[in-house]
C-alpha atoms as a PDB file:
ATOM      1  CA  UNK A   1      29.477  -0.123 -19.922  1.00  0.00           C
ATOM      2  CA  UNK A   2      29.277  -1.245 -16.171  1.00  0.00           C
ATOM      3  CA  UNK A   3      27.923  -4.358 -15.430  1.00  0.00           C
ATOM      4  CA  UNK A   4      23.786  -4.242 -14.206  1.00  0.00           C
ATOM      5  CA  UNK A   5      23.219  -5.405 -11.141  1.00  0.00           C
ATOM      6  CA  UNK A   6      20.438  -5.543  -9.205  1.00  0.00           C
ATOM      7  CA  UNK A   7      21.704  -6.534  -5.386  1.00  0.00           C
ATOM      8  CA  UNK A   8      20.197  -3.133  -4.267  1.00  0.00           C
ATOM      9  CA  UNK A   9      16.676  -3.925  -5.166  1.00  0.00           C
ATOM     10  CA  UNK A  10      14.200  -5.512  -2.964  1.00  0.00           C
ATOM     11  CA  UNK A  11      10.857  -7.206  -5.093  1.00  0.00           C
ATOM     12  CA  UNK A  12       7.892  -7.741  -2.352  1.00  0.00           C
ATOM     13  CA  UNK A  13       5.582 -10.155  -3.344  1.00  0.00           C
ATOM     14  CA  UNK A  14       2.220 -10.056  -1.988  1.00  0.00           C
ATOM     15  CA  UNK A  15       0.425 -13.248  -1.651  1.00  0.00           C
ATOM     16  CA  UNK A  16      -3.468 -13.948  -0.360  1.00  0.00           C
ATOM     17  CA  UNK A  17      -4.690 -17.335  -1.874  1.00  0.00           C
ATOM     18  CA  UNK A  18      -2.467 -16.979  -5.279  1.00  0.00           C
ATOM     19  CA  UNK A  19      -0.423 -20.242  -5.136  1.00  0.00           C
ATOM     20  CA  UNK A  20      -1.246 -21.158  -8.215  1.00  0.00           C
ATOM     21  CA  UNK A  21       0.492 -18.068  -9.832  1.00  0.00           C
ATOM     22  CA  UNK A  22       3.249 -17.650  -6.875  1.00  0.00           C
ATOM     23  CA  UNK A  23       6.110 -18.775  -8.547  1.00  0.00           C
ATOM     24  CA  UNK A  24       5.621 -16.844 -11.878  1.00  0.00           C
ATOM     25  CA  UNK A  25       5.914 -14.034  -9.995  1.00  0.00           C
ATOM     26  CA  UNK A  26       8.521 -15.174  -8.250  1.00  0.00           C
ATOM     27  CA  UNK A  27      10.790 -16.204 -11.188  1.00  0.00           C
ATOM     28  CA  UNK A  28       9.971 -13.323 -12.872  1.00  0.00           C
ATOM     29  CA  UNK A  29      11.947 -11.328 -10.551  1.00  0.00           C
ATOM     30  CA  UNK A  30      14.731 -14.049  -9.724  1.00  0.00           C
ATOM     31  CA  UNK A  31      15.229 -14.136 -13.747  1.00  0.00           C
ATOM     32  CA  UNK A  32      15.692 -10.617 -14.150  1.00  0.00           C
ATOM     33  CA  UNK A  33      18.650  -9.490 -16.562  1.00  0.00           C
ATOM     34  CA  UNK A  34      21.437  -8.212 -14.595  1.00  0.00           C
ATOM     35  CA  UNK A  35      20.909 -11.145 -11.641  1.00  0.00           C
ATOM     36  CA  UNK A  36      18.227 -11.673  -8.700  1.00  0.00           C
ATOM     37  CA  UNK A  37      17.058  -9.084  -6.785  1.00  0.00           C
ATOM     38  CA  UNK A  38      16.363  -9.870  -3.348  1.00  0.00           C
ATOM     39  CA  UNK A  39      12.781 -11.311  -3.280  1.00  0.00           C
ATOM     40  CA  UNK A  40      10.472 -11.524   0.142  1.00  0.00           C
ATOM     41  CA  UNK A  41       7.109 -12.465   0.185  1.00  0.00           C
ATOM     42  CA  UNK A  42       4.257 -11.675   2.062  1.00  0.00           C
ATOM     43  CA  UNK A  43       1.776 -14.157   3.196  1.00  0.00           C
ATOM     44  CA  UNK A  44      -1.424 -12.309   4.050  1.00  0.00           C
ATOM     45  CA  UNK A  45      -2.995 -15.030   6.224  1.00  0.00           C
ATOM     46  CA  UNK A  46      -3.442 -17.963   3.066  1.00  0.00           C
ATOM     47  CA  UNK A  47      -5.448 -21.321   4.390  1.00  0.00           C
ATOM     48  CA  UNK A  48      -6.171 -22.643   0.909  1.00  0.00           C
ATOM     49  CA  UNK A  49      -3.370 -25.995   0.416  1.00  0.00           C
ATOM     50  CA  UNK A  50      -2.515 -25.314  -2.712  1.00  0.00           C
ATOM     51  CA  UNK A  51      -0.875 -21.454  -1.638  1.00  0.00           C
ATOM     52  CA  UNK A  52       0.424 -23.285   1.505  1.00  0.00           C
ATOM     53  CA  UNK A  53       2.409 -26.036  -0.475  1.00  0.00           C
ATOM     54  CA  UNK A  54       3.150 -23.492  -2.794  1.00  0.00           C
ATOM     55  CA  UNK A  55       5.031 -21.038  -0.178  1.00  0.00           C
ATOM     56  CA  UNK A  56       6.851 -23.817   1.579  1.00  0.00           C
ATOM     57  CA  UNK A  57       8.362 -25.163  -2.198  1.00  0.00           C
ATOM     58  CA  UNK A  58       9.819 -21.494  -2.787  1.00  0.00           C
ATOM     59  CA  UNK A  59      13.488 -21.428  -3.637  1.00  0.00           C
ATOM     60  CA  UNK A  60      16.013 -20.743  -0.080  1.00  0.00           C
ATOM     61  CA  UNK A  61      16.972 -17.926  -1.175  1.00  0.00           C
ATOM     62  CA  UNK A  62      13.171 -16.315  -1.091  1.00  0.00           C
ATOM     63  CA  UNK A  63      12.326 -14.726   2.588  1.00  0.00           C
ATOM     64  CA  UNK A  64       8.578 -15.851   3.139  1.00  0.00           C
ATOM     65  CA  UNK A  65       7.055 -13.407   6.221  1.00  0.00           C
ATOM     66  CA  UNK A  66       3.687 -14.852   7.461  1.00  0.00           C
ATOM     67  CA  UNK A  67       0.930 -12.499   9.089  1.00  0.00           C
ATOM     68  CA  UNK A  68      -2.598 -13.103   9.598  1.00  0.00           C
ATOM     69  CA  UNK A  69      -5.470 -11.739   6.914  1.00  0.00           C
ATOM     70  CA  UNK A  70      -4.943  -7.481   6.861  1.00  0.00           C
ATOM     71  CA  UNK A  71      -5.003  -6.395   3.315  1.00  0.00           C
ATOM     72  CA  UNK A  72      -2.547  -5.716   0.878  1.00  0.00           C
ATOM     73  CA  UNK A  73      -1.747  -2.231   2.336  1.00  0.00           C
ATOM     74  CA  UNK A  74      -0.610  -3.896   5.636  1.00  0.00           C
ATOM     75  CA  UNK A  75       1.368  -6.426   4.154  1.00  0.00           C
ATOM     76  CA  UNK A  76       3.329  -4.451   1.901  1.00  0.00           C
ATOM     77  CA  UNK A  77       3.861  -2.256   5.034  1.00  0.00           C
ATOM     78  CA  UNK A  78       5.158  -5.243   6.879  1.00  0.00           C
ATOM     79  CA  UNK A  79       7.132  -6.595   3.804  1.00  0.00           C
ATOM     80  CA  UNK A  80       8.920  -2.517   3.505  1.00  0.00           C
ATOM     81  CA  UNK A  81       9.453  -3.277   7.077  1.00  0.00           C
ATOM     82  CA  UNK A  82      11.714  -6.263   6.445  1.00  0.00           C
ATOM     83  CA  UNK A  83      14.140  -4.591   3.655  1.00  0.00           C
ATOM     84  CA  UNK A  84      17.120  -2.526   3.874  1.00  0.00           C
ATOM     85  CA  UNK A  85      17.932  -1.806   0.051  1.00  0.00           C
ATOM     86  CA  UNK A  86      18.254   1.212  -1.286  1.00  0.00           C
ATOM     87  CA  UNK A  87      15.295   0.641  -3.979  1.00  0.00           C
ATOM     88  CA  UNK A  88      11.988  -1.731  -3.483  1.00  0.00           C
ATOM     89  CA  UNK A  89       9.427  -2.767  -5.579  1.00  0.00           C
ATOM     90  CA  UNK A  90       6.150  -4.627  -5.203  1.00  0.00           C
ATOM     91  CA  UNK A  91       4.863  -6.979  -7.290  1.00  0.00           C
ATOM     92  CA  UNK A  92       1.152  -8.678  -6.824  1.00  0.00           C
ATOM     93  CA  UNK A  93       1.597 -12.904  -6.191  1.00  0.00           C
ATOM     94  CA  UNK A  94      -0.585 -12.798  -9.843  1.00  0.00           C
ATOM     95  CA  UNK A  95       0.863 -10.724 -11.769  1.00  0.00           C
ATOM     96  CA  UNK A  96       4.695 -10.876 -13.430  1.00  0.00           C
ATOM     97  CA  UNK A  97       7.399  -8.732 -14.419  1.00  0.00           C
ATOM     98  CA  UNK A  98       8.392  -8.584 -17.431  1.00  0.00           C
ATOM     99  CA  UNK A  99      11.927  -9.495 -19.156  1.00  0.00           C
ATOM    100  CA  UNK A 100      14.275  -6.575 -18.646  1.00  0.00           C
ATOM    101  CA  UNK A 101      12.076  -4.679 -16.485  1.00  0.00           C
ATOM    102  CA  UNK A 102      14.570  -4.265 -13.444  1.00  0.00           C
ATOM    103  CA  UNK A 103      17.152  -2.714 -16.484  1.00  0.00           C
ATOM    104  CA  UNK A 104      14.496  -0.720 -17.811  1.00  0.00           C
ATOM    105  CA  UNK A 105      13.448   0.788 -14.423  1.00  0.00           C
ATOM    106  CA  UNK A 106      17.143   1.915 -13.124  1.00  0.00           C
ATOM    107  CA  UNK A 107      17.736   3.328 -16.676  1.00  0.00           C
ATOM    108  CA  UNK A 108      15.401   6.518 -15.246  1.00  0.00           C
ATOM    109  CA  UNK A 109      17.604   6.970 -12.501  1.00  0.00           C
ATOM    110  CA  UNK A 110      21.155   7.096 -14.253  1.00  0.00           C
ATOM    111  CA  UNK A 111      24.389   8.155 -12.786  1.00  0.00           C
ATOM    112  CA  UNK A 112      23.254  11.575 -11.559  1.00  0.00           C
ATOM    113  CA  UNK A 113      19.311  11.398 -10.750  1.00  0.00           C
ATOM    114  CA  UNK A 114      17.230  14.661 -10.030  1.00  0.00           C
ATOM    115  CA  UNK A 115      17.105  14.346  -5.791  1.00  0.00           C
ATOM    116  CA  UNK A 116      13.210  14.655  -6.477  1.00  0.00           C
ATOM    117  CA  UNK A 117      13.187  11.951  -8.517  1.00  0.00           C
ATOM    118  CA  UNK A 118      11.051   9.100  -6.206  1.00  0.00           C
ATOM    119  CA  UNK A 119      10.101   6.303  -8.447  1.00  0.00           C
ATOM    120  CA  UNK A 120      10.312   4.909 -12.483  1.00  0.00           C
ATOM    121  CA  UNK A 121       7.566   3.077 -13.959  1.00  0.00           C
ATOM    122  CA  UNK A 122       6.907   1.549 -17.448  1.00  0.00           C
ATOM    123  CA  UNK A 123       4.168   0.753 -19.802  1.00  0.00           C
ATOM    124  CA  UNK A 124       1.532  -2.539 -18.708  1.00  0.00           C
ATOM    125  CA  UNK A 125       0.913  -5.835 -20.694  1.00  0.00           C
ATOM    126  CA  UNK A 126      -2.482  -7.901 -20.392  1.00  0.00           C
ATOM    127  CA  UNK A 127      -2.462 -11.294 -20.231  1.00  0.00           C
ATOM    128  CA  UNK A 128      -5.152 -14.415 -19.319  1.00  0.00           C
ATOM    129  CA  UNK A 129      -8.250 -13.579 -19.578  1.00  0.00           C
ATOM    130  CA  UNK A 130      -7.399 -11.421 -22.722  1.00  0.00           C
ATOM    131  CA  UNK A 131      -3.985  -9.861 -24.024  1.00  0.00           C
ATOM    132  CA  UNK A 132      -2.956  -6.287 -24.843  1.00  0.00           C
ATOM    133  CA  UNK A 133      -0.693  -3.918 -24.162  1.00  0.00           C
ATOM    134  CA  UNK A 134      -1.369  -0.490 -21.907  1.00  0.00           C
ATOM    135  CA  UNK A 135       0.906   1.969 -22.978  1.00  0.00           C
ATOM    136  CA  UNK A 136       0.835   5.458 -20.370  1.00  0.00           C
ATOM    137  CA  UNK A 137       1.624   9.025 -20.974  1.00  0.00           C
ATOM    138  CA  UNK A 138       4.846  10.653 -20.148  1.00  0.00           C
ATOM    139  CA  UNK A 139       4.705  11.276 -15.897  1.00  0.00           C
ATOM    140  CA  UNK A 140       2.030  14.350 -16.017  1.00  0.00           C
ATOM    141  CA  UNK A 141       1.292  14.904 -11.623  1.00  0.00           C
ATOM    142  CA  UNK A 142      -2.204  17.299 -13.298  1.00  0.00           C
ATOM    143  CA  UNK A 143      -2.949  13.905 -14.950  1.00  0.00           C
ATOM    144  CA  UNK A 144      -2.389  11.702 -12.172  1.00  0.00           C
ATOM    145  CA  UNK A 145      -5.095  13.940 -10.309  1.00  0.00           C
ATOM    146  CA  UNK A 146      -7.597  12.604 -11.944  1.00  0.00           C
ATOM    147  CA  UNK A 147      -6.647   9.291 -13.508  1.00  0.00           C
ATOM    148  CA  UNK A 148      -4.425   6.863 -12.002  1.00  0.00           C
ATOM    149  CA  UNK A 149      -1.524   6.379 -14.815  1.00  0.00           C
ATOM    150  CA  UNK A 150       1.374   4.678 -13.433  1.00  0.00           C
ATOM    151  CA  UNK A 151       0.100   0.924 -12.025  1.00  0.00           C
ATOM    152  CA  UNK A 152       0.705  -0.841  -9.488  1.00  0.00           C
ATOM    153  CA  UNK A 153       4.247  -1.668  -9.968  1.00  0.00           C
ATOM    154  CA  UNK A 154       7.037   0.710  -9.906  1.00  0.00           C
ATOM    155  CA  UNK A 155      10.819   0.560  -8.889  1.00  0.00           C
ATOM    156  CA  UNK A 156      10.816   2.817  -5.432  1.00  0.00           C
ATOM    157  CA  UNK A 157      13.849   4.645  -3.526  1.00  0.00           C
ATOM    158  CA  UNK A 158      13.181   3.634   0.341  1.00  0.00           C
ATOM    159  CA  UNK A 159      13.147   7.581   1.106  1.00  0.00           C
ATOM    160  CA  UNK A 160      10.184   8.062  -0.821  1.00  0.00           C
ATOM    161  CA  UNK A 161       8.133   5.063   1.171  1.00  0.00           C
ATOM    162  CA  UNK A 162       9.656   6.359   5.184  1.00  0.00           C
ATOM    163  CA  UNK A 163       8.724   9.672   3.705  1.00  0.00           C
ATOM    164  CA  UNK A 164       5.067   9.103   2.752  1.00  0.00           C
ATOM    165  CA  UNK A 165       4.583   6.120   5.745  1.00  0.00           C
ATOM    166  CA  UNK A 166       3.948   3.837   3.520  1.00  0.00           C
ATOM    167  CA  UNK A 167       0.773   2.677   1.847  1.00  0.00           C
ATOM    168  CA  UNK A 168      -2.510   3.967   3.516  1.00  0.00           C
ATOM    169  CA  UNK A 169      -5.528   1.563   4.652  1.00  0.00           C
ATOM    170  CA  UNK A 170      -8.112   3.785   4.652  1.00  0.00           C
ATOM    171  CA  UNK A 171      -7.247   4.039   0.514  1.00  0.00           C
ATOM    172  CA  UNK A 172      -7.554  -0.079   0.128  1.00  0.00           C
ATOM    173  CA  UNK A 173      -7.896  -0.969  -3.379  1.00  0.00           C
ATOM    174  CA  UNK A 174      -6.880   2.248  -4.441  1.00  0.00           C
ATOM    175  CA  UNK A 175      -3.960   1.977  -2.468  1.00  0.00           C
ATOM    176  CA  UNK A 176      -0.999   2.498  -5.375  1.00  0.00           C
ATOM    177  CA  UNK A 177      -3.188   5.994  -6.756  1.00  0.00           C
ATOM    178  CA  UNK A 178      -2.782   7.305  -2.917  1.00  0.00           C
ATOM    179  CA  UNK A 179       0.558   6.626  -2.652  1.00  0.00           C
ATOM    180  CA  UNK A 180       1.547   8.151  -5.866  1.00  0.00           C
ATOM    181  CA  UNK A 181      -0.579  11.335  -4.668  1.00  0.00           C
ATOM    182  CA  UNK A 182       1.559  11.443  -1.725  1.00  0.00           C
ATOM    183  CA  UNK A 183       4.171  11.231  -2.692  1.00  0.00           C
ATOM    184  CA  UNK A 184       3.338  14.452  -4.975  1.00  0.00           C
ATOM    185  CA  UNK A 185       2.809  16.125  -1.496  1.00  0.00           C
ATOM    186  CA  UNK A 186       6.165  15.234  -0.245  1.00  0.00           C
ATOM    187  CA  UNK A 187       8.199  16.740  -3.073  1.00  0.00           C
ATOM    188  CA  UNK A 188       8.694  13.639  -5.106  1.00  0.00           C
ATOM    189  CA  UNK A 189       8.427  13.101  -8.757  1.00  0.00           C
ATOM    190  CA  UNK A 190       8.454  10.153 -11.156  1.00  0.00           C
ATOM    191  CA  UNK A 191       9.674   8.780 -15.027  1.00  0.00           C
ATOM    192  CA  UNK A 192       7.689   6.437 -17.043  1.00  0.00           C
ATOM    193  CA  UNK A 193      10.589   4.290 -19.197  1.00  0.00           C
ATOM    194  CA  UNK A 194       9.658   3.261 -22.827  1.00  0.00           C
ATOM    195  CA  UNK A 195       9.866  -0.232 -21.931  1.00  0.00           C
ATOM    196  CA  UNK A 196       6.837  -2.722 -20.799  1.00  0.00           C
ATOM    197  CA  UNK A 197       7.740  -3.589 -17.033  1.00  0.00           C
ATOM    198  CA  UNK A 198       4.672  -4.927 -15.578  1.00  0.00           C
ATOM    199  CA  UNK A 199       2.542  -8.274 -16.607  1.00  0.00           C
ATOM    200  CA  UNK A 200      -1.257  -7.950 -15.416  1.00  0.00           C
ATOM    201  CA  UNK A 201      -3.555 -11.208 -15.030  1.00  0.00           C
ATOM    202  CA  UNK A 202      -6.561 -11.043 -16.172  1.00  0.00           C
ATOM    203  CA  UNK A 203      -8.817 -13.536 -14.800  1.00  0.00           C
ATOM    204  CA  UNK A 204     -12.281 -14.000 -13.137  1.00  0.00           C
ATOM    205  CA  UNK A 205     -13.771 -10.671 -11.650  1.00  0.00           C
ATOM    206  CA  UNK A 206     -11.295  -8.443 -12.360  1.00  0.00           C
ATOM    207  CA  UNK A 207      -9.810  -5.958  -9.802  1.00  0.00           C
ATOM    208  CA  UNK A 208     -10.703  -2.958 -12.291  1.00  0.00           C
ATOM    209  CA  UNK A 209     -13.978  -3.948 -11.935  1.00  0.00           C
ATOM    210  CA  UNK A 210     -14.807  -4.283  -8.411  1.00  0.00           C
ATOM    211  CA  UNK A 211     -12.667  -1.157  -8.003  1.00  0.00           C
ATOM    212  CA  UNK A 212     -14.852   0.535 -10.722  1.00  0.00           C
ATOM    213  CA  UNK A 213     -17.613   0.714  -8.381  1.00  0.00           C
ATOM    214  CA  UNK A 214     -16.191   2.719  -5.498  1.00  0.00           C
ATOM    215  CA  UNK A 215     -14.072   5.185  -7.900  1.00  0.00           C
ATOM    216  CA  UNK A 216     -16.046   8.444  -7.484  1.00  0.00           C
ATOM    217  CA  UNK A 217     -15.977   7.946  -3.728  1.00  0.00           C
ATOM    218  CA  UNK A 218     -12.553   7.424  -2.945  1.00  0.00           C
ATOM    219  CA  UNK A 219     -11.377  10.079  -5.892  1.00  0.00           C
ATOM    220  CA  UNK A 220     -13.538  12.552  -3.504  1.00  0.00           C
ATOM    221  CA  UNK A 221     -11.444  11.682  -0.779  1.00  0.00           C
ATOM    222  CA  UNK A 222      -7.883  11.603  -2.551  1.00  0.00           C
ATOM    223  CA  UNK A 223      -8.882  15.344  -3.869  1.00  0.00           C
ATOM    224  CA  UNK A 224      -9.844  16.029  -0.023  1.00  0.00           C
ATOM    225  CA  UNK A 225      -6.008  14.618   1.239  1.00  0.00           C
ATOM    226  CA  UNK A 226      -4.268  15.981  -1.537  1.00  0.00           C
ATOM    227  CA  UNK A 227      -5.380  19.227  -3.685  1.00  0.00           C
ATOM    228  CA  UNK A 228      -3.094  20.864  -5.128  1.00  0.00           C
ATOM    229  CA  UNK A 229      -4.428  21.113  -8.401  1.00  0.00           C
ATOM    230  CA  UNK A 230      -3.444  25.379  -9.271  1.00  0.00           C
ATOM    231  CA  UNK A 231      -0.086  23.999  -8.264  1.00  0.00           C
ATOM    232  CA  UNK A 232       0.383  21.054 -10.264  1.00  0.00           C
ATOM    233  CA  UNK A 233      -1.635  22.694 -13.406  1.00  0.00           C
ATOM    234  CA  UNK A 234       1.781  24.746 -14.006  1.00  0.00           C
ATOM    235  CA  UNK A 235       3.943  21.556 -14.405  1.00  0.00           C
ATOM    236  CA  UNK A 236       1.608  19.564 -16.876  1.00  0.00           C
ATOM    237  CA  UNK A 237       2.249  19.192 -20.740  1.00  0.00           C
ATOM    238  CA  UNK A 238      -1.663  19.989 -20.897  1.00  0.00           C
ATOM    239  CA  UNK A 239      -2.832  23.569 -21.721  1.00  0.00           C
ATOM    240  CA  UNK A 240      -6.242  25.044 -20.124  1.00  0.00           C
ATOM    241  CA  UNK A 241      -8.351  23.338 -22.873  1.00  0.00           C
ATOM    242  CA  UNK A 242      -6.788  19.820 -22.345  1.00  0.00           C
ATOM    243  CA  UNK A 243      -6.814  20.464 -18.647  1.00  0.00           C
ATOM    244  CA  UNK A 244     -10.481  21.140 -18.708  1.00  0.00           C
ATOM    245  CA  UNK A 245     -11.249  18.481 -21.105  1.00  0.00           C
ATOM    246  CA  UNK A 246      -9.348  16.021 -18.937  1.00  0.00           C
ATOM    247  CA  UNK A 247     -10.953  16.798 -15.939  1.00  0.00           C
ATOM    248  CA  UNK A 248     -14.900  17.132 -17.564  1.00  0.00           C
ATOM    249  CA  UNK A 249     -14.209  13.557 -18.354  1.00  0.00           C
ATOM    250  CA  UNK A 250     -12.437  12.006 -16.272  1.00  0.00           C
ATOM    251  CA  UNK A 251     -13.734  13.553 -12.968  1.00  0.00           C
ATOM    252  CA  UNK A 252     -17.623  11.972 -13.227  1.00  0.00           C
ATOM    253  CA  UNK A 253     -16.064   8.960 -15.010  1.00  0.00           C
ATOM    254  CA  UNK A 254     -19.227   8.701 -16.694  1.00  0.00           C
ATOM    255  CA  UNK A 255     -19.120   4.934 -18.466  1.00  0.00           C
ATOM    256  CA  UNK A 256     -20.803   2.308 -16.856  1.00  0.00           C
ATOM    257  CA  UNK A 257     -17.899  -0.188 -15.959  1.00  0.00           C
ATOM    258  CA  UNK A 258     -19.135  -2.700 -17.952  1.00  0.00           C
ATOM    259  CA  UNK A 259     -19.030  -0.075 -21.262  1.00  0.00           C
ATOM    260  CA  UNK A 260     -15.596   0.629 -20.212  1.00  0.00           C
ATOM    261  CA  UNK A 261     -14.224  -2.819 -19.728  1.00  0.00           C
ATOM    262  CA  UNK A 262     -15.573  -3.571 -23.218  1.00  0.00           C
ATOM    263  CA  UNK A 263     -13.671  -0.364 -24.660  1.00  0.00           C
ATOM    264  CA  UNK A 264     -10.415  -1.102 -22.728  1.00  0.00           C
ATOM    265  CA  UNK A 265     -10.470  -4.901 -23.876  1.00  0.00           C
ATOM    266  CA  UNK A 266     -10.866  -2.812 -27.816  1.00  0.00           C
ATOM    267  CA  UNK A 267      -8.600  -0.204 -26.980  1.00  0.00           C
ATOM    268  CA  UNK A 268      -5.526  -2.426 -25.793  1.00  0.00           C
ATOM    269  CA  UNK A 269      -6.196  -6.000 -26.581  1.00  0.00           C
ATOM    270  CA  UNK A 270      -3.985  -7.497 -29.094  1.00  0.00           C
ATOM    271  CA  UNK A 271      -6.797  -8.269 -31.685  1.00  0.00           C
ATOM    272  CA  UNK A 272      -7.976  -4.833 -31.706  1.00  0.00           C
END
């Protein structure tokens, strides 16, 4: 079997005020099986000492590119901007991947991928605040209408991101569920690999949260930018009742987010 290796991949870290964490996510990539990746991180305007001392004790062979405060859609713009590999992936300066995930990820792609084939993804741990395991549904683009199932993290092919212009502003904090959507709209698919690939922090007020609160809004406008739900209804695994029921729930997202927090922490934490 040929030997892995991972010379084509670029990992973009994204970094605002996460020095403490920065070099687990760092060495999570740099100690992927197979060998490093290239790894670049993004400093999105950090003042705080500690992320400063961390970014200047990175290993040489990490690229650190410095920009003033613009969001995480921006500066994983700017960090696409400095790559040339074939395949990228970006990884939040709090967050890790996990052991094998690099291997895991390429396995979608093979010797002879599907030309549509855009971007692998794999299942989620928890970890911090509370641990668990979040393990998604087979790629479904019906599903992803409505719910975002793939995460933050997922190996890309640079076509897909100069197809799609990269990550969109106006979408911030639901930036990786537009881009996904997009990419729908520009002929691209995705795999989910059986294999956990991504390592989510929990800690303080969590992202899910604060991005709890804005969900209906910004799913009006994703279903305004990209509807093509008669089309995409003929390519899901669900039939009309499971469409319907997917879409009575999921749509109003009725749960108050602290109800739903409390169920996820049930649902996917280790001691449940």
């Amino acid at each position: 079997m040929p030997e892995v290796s991972n010379a084509d991949v670029t990992v973009v870290v994204v970094c605002f005020e996460y020095g403490r964490w920065l070099h687990e996510a760092v060495g999570s990539a740099l100690g992927q099986a197979g060998g490093a990746p290239r790894v670049l991180v993004v400093d999105d305007g950090s003042t705080g000492e500690d992320t400063r001392s961390a970014l200047d004790a990175l290993p040489p062979e990490v690229e650190v590119v410095r920009q003033p405060n613009q969001g995480v859609c921006a500066a994983r713009n700017n960090g696409f901007a400095k790559t040339h590999t074939p395949y990228v992936l970006f990884l939040d300066a709090d967050d890790r991947l996990a052991d094998g995930a690099l291997e895991a990820l390429r396995s979608a792609f093979g010797d002879d991928p599907p030309s549509d084939l855009g971007f692998s993804y794999g299942h989620q741990r928890f970890f911090g605040g509370w641990d668990g395991v979040m393990r998604f549904p087979p790629y479904d683009p019906y599903r992803l209408l409505d719910r975002h199932l793939i995460g933050p993290t997922a190996l890309m092919r640079r076509e897909l991101l100069e197809d799609v212009g990269g990550y969109d502003p106006a979408f911030d904090q639901f930036e990786d569920w537009e881009i996904w959507l997009n990419a729908l709209e520009h002929g691209w698919r995705g795999a989910r690999v059986d294999a956990i690939t991504h390592e989510y922090r929990q800690h303080g007020e969590s992202k899910q949260r604060r991005d709890r609160r804005r969900y209906r809004v910004m799913r009006r406008q994703l279903k305004r930018k990209h509807a093509r739900r008669g089309e995409l209804a003929r390519e899901s695994e669900l039939g009309p009742a499971g469409r319907l029921a997917y879409r009575a729930f999921w749509g109003p997202r009725p749960l108050p987010p602290a109800i739903e927090s409390f169920a996820k922490e049930r649902l996917w934490g280790a001691h449940a």
